[in-house]
Protein backbone atom coordinates (compact mmCIF):
# COMPACT_ATOMS: atom_id res chain seq x y z
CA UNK A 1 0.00 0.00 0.00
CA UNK A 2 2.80 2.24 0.84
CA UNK A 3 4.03 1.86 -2.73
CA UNK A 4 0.65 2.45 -4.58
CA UNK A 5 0.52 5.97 -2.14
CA UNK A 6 3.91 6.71 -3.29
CA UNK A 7 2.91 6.14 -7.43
CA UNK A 8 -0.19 8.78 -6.54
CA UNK A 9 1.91 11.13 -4.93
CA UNK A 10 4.59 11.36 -7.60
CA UNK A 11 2.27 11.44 -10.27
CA UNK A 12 0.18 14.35 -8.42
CA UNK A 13 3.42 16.15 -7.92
CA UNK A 14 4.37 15.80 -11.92
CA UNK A 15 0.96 16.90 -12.25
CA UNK A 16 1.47 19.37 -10.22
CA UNK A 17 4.29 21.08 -12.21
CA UNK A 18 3.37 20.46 -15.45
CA UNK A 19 1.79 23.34 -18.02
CA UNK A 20 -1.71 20.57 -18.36
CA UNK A 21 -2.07 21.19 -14.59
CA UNK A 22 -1.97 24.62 -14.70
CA UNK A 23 -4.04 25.94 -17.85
CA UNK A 24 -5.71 22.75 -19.89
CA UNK A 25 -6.40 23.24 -23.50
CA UNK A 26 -9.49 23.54 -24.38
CA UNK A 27 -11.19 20.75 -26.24
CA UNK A 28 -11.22 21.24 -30.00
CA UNK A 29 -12.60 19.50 -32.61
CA UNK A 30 -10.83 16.42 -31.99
CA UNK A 31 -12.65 15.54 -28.78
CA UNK A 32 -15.85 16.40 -30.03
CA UNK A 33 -15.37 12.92 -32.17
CA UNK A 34 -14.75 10.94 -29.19
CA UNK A 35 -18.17 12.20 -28.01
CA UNK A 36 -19.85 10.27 -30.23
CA UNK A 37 -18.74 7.05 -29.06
CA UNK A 38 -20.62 8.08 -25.71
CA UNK A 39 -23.01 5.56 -25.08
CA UNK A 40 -24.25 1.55 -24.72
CA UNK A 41 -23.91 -0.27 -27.69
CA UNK A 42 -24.73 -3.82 -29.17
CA UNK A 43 -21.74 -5.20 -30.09
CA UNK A 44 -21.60 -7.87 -33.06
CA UNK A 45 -18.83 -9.81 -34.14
CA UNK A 46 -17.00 -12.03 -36.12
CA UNK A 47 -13.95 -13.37 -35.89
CA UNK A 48 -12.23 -15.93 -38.25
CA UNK A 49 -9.77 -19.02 -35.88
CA UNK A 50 -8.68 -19.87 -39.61
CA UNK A 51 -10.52 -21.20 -42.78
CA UNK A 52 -13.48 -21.81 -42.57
CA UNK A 53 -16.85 -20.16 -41.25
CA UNK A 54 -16.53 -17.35 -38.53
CA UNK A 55 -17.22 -17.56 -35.14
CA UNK A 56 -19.92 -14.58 -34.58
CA UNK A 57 -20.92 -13.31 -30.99
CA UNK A 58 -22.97 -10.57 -30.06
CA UNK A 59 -21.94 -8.77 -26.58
CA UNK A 60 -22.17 -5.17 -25.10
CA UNK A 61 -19.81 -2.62 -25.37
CA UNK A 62 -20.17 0.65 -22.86
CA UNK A 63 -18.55 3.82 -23.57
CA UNK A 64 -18.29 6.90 -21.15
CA UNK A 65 -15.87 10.13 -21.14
CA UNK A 66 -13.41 11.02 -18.33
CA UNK A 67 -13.29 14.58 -18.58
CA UNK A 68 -13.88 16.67 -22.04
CA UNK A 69 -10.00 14.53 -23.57
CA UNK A 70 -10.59 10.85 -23.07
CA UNK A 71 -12.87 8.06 -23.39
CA UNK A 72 -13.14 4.62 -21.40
CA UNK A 73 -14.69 1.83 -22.78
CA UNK A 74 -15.65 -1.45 -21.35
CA UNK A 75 -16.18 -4.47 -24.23
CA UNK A 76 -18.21 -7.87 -23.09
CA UNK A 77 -19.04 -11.18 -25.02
CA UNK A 78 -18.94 -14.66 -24.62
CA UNK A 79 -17.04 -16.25 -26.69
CA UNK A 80 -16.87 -20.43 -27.88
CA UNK A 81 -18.87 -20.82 -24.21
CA UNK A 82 -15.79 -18.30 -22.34
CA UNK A 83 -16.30 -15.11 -21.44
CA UNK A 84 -14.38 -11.97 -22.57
CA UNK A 85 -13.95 -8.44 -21.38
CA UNK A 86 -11.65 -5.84 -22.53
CA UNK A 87 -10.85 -2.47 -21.13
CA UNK A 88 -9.91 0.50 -23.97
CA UNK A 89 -8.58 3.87 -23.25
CA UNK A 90 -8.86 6.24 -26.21
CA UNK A 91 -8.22 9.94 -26.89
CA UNK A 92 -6.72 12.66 -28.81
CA UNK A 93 -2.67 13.49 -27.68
CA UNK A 94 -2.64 17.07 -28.68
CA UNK A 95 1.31 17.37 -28.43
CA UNK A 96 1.59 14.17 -31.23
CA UNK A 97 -1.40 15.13 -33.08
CA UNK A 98 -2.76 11.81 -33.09
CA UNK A 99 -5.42 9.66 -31.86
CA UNK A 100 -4.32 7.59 -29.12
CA UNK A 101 -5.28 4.03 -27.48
CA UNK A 102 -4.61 1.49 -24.97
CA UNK A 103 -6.48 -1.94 -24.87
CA UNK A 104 -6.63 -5.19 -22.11
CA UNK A 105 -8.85 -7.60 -22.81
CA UNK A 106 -9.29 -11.15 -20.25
CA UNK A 107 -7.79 -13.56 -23.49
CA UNK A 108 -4.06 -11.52 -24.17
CA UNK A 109 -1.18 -11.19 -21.55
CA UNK A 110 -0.21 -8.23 -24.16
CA UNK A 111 -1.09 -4.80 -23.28
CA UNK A 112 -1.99 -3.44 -26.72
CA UNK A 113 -1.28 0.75 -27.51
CA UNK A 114 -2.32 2.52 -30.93
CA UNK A 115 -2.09 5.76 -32.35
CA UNK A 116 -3.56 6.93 -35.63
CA UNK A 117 -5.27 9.19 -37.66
CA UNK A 118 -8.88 9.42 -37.07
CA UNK A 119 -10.60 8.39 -40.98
């Protein structure tokens, strides 16, 4: 516990002295198209082992913001009988100028991260 406190308390004190702290940008275009990912949705899928037919699944996915830069999603489905979640992290880095991601999900040991153009 004494570690996690630590982690907090450096990353406050970064937070502290850094120029997003102090005066965030405001939100420009670029957020406003995370917005629209803002909501409960049916997810349907398919996904192909190999040749052959796909399996398809149909789960949920929930999307909410954190704040006016980011958006959280959480991604459920059974799959083959098994269930799977994921966990995405998506935004805008306005220092890069790119759309930005991170993804878990219950099936990878691999911490996926993306960044892109928006299309």
């Amino acid at each position: 516990m004494i570690y996690r406190t630590a982690g907090w308390a450096l990353l406050v004190g970064w937070l502290a002295g850094s120029t997003c702290w102090a005066q965030p940008p405001e939100p420009g275009p670029e957020y406003r198209i995370l917005k629209k990912d803002v909501g409960r949705w049916i997810a349907k899928m398919k996904m192909w082992e190999g040749p052959g037919d796909p399996i398809e699944a149909e789960g949920t996915e929930i999307n909410r913001m954190v704040g006016p830069y980011f958006v959280v999603s959480d991604f459920k489905v059974e799959l083959n009988g098994q269930p799977f979640a994921g966990h995405g992290v998506f935004g805008y880095d306005a220092e890069k100028k790119k759309y930005v991601g991170s993804w878990i999900d219950s099936m990878s040991p691999i911490a996926m991260h993306m960044v892109g153009e928006y299309d």
